[in-house]
Protein backbone atom coordinates (compact mmCIF):
# COMPACT_ATOMS: atom_id res chain seq x y z
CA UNK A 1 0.00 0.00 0.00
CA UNK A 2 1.47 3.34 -1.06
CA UNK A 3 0.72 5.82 1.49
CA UNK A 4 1.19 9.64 0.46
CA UNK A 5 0.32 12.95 2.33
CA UNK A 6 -1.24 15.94 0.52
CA UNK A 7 -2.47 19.03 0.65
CA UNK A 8 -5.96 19.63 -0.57
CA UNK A 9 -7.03 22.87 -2.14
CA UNK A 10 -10.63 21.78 -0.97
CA UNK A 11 -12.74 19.76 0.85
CA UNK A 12 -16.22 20.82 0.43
CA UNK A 13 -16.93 20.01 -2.54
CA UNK A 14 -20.38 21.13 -4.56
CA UNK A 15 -22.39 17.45 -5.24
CA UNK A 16 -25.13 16.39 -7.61
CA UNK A 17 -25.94 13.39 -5.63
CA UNK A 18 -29.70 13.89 -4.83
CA UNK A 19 -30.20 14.89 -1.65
CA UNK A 20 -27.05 16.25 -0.96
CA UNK A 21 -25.25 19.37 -1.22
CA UNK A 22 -21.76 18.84 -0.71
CA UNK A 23 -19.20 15.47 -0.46
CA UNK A 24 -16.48 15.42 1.75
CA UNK A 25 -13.75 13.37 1.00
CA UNK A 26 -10.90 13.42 3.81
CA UNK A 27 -8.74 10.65 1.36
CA UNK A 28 -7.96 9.97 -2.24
CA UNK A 29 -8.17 6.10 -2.75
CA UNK A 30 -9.18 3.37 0.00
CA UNK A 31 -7.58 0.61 1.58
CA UNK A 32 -10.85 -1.71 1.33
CA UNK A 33 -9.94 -2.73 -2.61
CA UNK A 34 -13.12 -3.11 -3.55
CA UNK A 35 -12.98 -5.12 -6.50
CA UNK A 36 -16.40 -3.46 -8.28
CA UNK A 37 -15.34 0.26 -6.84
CA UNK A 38 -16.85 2.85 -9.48
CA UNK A 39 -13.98 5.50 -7.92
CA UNK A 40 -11.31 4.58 -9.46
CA UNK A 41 -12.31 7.15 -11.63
CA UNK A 42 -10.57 9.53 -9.21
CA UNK A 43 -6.74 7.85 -10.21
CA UNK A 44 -6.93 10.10 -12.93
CA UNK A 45 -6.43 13.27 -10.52
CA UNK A 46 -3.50 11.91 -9.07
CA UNK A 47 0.29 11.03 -9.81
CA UNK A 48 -0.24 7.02 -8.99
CA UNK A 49 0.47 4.04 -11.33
CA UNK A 50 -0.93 1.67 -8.77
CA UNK A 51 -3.63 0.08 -9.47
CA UNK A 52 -7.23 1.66 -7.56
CA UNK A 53 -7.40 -0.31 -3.78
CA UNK A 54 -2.86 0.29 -3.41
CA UNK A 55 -2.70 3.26 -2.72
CA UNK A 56 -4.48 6.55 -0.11
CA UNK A 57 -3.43 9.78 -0.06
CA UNK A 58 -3.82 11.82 3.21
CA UNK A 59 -5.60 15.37 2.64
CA UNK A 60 -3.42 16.53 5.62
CA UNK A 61 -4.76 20.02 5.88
CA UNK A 62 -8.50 18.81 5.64
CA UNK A 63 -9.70 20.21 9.22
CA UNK A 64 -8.03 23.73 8.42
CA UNK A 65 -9.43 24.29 4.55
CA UNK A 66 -12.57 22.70 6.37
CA UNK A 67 -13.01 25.44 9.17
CA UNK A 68 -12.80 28.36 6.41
CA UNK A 69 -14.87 26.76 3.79
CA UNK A 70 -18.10 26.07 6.46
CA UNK A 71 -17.84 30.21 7.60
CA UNK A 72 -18.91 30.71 3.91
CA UNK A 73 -21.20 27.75 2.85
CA UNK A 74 -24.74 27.51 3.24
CA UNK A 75 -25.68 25.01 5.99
CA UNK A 76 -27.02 22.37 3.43
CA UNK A 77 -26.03 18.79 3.65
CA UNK A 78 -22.94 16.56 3.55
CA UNK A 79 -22.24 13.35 2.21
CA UNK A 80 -18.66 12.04 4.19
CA UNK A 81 -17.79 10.18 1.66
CA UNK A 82 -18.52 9.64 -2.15
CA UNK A 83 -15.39 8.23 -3.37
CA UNK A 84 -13.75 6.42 -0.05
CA UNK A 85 -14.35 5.29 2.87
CA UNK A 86 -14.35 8.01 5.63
CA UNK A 87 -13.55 5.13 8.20
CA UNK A 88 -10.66 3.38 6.42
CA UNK A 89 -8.35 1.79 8.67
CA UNK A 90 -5.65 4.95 8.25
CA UNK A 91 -8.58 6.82 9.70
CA UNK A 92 -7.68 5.25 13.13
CA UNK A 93 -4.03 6.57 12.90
CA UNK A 94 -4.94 10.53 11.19
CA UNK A 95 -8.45 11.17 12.88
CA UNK A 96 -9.28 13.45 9.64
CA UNK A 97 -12.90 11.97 9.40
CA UNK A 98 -13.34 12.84 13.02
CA UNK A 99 -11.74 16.24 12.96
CA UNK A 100 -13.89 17.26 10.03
CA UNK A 101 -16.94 15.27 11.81
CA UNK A 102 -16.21 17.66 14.92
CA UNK A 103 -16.62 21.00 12.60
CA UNK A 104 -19.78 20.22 11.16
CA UNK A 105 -21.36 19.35 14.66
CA UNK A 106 -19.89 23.09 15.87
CA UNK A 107 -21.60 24.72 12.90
CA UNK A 108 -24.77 21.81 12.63
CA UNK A 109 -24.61 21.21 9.05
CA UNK A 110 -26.75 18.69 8.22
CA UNK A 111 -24.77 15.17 7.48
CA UNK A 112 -25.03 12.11 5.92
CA UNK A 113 -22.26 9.26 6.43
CA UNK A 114 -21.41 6.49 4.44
CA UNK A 115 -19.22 3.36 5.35
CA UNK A 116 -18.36 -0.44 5.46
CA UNK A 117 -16.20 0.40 8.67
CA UNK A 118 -17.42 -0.50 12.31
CA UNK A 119 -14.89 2.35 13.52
CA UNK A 120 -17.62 4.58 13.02
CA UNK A 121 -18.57 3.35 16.26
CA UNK A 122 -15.62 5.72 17.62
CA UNK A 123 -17.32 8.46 16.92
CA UNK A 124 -21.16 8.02 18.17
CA UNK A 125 -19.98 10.55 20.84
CA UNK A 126 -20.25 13.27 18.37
CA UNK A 127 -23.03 11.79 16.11
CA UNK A 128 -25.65 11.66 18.67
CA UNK A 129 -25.22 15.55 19.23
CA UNK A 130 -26.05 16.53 15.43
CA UNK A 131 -29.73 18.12 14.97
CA UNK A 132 -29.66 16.14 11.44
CA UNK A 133 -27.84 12.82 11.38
CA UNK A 134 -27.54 9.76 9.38
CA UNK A 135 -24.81 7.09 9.08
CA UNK A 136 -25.52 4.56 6.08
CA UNK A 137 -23.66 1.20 6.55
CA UNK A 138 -22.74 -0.32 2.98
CA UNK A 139 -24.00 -4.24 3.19
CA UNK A 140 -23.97 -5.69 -0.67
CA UNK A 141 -24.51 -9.43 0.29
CA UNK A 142 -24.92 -11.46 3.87
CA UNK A 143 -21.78 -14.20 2.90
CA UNK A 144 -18.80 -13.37 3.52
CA UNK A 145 -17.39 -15.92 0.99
CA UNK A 146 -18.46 -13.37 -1.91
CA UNK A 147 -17.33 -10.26 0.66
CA UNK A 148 -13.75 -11.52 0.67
CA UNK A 149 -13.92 -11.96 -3.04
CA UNK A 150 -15.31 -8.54 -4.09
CA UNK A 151 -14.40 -6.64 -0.68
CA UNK A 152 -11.07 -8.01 0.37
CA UNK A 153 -9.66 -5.36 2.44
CA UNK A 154 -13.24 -4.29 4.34
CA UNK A 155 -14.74 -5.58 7.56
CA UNK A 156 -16.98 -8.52 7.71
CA UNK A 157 -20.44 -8.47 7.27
CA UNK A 158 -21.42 -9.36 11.11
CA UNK A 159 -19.37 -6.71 12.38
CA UNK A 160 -21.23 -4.25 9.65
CA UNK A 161 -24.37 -5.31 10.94
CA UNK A 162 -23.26 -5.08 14.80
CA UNK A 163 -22.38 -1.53 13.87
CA UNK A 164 -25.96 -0.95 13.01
CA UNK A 165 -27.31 -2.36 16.03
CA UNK A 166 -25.02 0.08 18.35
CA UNK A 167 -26.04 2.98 16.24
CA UNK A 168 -29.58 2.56 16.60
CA UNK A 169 -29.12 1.76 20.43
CA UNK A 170 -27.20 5.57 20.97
CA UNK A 171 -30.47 6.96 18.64
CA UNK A 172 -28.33 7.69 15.80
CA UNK A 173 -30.85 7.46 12.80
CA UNK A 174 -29.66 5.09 10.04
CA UNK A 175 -29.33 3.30 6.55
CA UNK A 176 -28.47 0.45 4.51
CA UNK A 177 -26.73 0.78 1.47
CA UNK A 178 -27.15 -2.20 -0.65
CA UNK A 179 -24.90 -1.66 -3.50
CA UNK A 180 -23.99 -3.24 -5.63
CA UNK A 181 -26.19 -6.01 -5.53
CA UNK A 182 -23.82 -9.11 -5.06
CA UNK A 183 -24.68 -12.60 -4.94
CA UNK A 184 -26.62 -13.64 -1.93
CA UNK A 185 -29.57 -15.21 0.12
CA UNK A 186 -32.29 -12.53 0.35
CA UNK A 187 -33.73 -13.78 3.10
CA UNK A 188 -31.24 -14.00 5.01
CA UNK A 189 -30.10 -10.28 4.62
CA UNK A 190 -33.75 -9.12 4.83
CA UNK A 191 -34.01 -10.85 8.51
CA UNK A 192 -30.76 -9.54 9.45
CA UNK A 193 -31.93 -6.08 8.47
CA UNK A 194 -35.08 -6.05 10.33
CA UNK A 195 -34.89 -3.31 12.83
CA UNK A 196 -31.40 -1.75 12.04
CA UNK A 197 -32.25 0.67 9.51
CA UNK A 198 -34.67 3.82 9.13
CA UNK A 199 -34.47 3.33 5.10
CA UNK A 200 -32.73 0.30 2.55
CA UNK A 201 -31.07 2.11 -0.31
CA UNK A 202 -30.76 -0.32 -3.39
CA UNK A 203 -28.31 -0.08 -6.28
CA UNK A 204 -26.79 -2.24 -9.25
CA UNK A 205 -23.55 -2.81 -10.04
CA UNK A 206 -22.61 0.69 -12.13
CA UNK A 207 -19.96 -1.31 -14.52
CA UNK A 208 -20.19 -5.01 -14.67
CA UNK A 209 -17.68 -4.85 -17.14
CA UNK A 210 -15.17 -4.01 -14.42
CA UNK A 211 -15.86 -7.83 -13.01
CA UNK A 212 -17.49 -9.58 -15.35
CA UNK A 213 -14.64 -12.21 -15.54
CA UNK A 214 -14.40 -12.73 -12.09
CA UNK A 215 -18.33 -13.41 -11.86
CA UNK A 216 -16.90 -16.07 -14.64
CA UNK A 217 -14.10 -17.31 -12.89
CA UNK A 218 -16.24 -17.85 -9.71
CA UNK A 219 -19.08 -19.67 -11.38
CA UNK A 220 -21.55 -16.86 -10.57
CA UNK A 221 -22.85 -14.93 -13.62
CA UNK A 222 -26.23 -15.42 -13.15
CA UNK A 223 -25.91 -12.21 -10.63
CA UNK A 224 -25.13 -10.03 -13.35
CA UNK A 225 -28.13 -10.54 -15.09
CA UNK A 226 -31.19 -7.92 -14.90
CA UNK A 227 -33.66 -10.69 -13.78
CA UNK A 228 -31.39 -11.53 -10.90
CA UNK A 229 -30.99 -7.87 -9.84
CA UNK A 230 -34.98 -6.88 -10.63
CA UNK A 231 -35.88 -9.78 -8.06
CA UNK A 232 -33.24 -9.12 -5.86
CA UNK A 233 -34.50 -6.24 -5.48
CA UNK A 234 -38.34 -6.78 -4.83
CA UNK A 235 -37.82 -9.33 -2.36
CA UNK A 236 -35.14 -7.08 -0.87
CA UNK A 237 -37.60 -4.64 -1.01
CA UNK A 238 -40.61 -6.86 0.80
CA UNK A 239 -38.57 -8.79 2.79
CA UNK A 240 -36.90 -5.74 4.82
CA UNK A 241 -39.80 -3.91 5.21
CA UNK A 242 -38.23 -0.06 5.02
CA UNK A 243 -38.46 2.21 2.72
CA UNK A 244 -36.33 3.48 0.45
C-alpha cells in the first residue's frame, strides 16, 4: 500500500448526488480494494500508477481548509464520503474523518455518512449531538465468501451489521446501502436487516464490465443478469420492510 500525504485545495466540494449538497472526502483512494469500486475514476487526478485499492493519499490540511470553507457555505447537507471510505483503517491513525466530523457538529450542518467500517462506532460521541444525522452502513450481500472476493480489504459483514445495532441503540438514525447487488440469500439479509435501519437504499452494479470475468471465474454470472438484480430487489424490497 502506497501511502502519500497531501495538501488539498478543498474539501467541500459542490455534489449532484440527490439529496445532498456537498461530499467530503478526507482521502484519495481506500484501503478496502473493492474489487467493483466505481472511484477509481478519481486515479486520474493523481500522480499514482498503482492500481485503484494500493494506494491513499492523506488530505493533511483537511480540518483547516474545512473550518474556512463552512464560515462561507450555506448550511445544506454533507455526504462524508462519495469516493472512499471516511472510516478506512488509516482513519484510526490521522483522525481526519473525526476532525472534520467535529466541525460540522460546531456549525450543525446537516450530514449524511457512508461506510463499510465498524470504527464509526468511535465516533457516536459526536453523532448523537447533530440536529440532522444519518450514518448509512454499505452491506452488498450477507456471505462473507463473496465479501472476501469482491471486498477483500473491508470488515466482515457481522461486524457491519453489529455496527448498526449500536447505532440505533445511541439513537443515531440510520441506513443500509445495498450496493452493488452481489450474490446472496435474500432472506437472510432481509431478517438480518429487520430493525437496524430507518431506510434500505438499493443499487446495481454501475460497470459489470469491471468484473465480469471474475463473476466467470467464480461460477456466478447469473448475478449479473437484470432478472437476478430486478428480483433481488423486490424481495429485498418486501422482505426488509423499510423504505427506500
Amino acid at each position: 500500500m502506497v501511502i502519500n500525504k497531501v495538501l488539498a485545495k478543498s474539501i467541500l466540494n459542490k455534489s449532484n448526488i440527490p439529496g445532498v449538497s456537498f461530499c467530503l472526502n478526507p482521502y484519495t483512494g481506500c484501503q478496502h480494494a473493492c474489487r467493483y469500486c466505481y472511484a477509481d475514476f478519481m486515479k486520474k487526478y493523481t500522480n499514482h500508477l498503482e492500481p485503484w485499492g494500493e494506494f491513499v493519499d492523506i488530505k493533511i490540511n483537511a480540518e483547516n481548509i474545512l473550518s474556512k470553507e463552512l464560515k462561507k457555505a450555506p448550511k445544506k447537507r454533507v455526504l462524508i464520503s462519495s469516493v472512499t471510505d471516511p472510516y478506512q483503517p488509516l482513519e484510526k491513525e490521522y483522525g481526519l474523518t473525526r476532525k472534520c466530523i467535529q466541525l460540522l457538529l460546531d456549525h450543525q450542518f446537516p450530514v449524511s455518512i457512508l461506510t463499510k467500517s465498524p470504527l464509526v462506532e468511535r465516533d457516536i460521541d459526536l453523532l448523537r449531538n447533530f440536529q440532522d444525522c444519518e450514518v448509512g452502513i454499505t452491506i452488498t450481500t450477507d456471505n462473507d465468501y463473496y465479501r472476501k472476493i469482491f471486498e477483500p480489504g473491508a470488515p466482515s459483514i457481522e461486524e457491519r451489521l453489529n455496527t448498526l445495532e449500536r447505532l440505533k441503540k445511541n439513537r443515531i438514525k440510520t441506513y443500509v446501502f445495498i450496493g452493488p447487488i452481489l450474490p446472496m440469500d435474500v432472506k437472510v439479509l432481509g431478517d438480518r436487516l429487520k430493525g437496524l435501519a430507518d431506510r434500505v437504499v438499493i443499487d446495481k452494479l454501475n460497470y459489470p464490465s469491471k468484473v465480469r470475468k471474475i463473476y466467470q471465474d467464480y461460477k456466478i454470472g447469473y448475478a449479473l443478469s437484470e432478472d437476478y438484480l430486478r428480483e433481488t430487489t423486490r424481495a429485498l424490497e418486501e422482505i426488509a420492510g423499510v423504505p427506500a
